[in-house]
Every structure is written in C-alpha cells, then in structure tokens.
C-alpha atoms as a PDB file:
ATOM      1  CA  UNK A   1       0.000   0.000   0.000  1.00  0.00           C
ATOM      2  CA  UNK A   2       1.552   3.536  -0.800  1.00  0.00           C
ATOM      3  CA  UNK A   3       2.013   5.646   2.156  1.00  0.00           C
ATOM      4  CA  UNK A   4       1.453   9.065  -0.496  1.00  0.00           C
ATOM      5  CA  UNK A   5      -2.309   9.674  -1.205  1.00  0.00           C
ATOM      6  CA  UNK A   6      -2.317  12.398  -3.488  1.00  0.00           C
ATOM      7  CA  UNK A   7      -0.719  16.083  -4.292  1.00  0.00           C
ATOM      8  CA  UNK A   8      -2.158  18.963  -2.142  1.00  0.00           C
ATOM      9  CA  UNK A   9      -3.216  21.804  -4.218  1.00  0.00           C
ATOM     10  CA  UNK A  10      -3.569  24.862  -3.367  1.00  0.00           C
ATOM     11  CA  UNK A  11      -3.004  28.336  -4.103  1.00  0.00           C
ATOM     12  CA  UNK A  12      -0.232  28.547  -1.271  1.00  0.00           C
ATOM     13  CA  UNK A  13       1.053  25.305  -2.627  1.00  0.00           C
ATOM     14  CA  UNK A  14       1.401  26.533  -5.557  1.00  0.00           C
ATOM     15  CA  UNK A  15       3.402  29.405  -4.534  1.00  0.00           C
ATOM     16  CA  UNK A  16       5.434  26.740  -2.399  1.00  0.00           C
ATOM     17  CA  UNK A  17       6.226  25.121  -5.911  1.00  0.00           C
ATOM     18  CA  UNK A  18       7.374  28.497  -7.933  1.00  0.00           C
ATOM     19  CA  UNK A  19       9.135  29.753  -5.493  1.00  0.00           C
ATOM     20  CA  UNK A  20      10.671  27.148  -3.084  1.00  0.00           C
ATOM     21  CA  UNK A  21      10.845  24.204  -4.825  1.00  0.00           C
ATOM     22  CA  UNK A  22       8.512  21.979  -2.652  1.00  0.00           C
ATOM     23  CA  UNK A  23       5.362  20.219  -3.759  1.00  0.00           C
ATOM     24  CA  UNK A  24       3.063  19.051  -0.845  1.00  0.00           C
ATOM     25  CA  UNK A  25       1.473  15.478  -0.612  1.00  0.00           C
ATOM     26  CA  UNK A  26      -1.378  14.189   2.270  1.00  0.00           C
ATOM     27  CA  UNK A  27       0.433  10.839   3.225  1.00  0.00           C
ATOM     28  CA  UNK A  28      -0.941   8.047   5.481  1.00  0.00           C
ATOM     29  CA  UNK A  29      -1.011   8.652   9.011  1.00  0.00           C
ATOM     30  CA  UNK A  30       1.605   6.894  10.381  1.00  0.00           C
ATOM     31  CA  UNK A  31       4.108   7.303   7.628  1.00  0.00           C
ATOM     32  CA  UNK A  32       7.661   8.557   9.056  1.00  0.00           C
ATOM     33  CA  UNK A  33       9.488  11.375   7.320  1.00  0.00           C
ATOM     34  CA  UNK A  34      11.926   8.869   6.224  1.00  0.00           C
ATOM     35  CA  UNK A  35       9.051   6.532   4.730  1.00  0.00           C
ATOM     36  CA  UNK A  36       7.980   9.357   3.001  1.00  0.00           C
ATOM     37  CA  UNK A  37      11.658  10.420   1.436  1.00  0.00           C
ATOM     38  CA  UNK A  38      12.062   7.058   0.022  1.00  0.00           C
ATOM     39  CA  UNK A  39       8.649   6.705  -1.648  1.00  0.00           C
ATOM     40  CA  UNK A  40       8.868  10.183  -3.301  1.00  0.00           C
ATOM     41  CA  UNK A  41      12.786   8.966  -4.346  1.00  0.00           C
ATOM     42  CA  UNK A  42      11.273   5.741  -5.748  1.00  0.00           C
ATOM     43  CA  UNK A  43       7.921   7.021  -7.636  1.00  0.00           C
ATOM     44  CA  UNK A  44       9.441   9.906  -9.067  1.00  0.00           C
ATOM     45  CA  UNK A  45      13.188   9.163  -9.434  1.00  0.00           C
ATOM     46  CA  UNK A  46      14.090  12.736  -7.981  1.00  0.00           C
ATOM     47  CA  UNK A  47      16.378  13.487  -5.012  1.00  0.00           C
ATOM     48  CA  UNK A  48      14.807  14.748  -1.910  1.00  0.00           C
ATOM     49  CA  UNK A  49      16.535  17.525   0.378  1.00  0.00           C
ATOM     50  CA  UNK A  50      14.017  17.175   3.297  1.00  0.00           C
ATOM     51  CA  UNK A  51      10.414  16.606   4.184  1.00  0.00           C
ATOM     52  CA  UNK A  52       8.526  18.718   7.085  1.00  0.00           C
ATOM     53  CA  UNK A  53       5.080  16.749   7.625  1.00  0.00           C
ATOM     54  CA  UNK A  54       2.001  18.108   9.797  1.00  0.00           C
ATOM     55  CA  UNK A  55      -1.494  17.132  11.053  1.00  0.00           C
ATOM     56  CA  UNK A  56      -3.976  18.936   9.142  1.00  0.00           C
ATOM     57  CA  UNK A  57      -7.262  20.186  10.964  1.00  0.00           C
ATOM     58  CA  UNK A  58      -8.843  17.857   8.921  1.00  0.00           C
ATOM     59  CA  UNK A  59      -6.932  15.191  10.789  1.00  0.00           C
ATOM     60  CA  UNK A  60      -4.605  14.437   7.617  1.00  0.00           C
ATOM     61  CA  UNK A  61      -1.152  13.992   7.351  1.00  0.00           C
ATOM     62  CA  UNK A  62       0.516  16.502   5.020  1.00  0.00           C
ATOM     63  CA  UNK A  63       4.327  16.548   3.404  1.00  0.00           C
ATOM     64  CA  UNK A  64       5.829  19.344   2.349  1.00  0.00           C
ATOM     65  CA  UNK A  65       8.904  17.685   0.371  1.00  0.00           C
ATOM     66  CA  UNK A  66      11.907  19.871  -0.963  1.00  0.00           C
ATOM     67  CA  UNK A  67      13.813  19.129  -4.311  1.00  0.00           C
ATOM     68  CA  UNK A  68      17.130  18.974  -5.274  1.00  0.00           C
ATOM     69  CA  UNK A  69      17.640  21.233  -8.667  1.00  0.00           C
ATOM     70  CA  UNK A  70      15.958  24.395  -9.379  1.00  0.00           C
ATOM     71  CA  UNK A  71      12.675  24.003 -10.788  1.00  0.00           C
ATOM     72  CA  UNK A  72      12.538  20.108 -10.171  1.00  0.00           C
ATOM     73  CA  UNK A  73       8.893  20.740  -8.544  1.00  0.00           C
ATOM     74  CA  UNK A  74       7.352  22.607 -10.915  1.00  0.00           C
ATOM     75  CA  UNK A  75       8.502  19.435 -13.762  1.00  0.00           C
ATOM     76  CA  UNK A  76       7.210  16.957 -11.258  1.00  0.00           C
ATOM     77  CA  UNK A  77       4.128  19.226 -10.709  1.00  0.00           C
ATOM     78  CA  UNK A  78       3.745  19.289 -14.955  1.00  0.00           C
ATOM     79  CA  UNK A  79       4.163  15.693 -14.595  1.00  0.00           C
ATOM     80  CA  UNK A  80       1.147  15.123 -12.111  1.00  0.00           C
ATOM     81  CA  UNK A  81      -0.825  17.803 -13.643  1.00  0.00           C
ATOM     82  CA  UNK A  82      -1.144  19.925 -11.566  1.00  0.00           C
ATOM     83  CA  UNK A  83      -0.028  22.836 -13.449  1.00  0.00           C
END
C-alpha cells in the first residue's frame, strides 16, 4: 500500500512550488518522514533535500517535500498535472 495519497493543491502550494521548490502530498497517518523520502525517491526518481510533515485540521497527514535542482517541482508538478 503507498504511504502518499495524493498532491495537495492549493493556491499557497502553488506558490510553495514556484518559489521554493517543494510540492506538498497528504500521506498516510503513520508514515515517518523517512518513509515518506524514500517513496517520493522511488515514484518519481528525484532526489529529496528534506520533508517537514504536519497534522492537518482535517486530521490528515501533510508533506511538504523539498527538491534537489531548481525548478525540479514545478517538472514533477507538470508531470502530475497539476499545473
């Protein structure tokens, strides 16, 4: 079972892509940051600097990951379609 759900989108997130190169996921739960570093390095084939996660008020997990490269989150978000 894959620990990332799907991307978070939204107009901050987007802004988060541009201009920081991170892209934000809602992960499972439980998932460590590590967990999540190493699915996001598998799926996508794209290094991973670090991944801050928090408990939405929704009661989600969310994971804002940081890229490697400049602009490596806005191809990934192109990828995903999210732009």
């Amino acid at each position: 079972m894959s620990i990332i759900r799907h991307p978070f989108i939204t107009e901050k997130a987007t802004y988060t892509i541009e201009d920081n190169n991170k892209l934000q996921f809602i992960v499972d739960i439980n998932a460590t940051k590590d967990q999540i570093i190493r699915e996001v390095e598998e799926l996508y084939d794209i290094p991973v600097i670090k991944v801050n996660t928090m408990i939405t008020m929704k009661g989600k997990k969310k994971a804002i990951v940081t890229f490697e490269g400049e602009g490596t989150a806005s191809e990934l978000a192109s990828k995903l379609g999210i732009f």
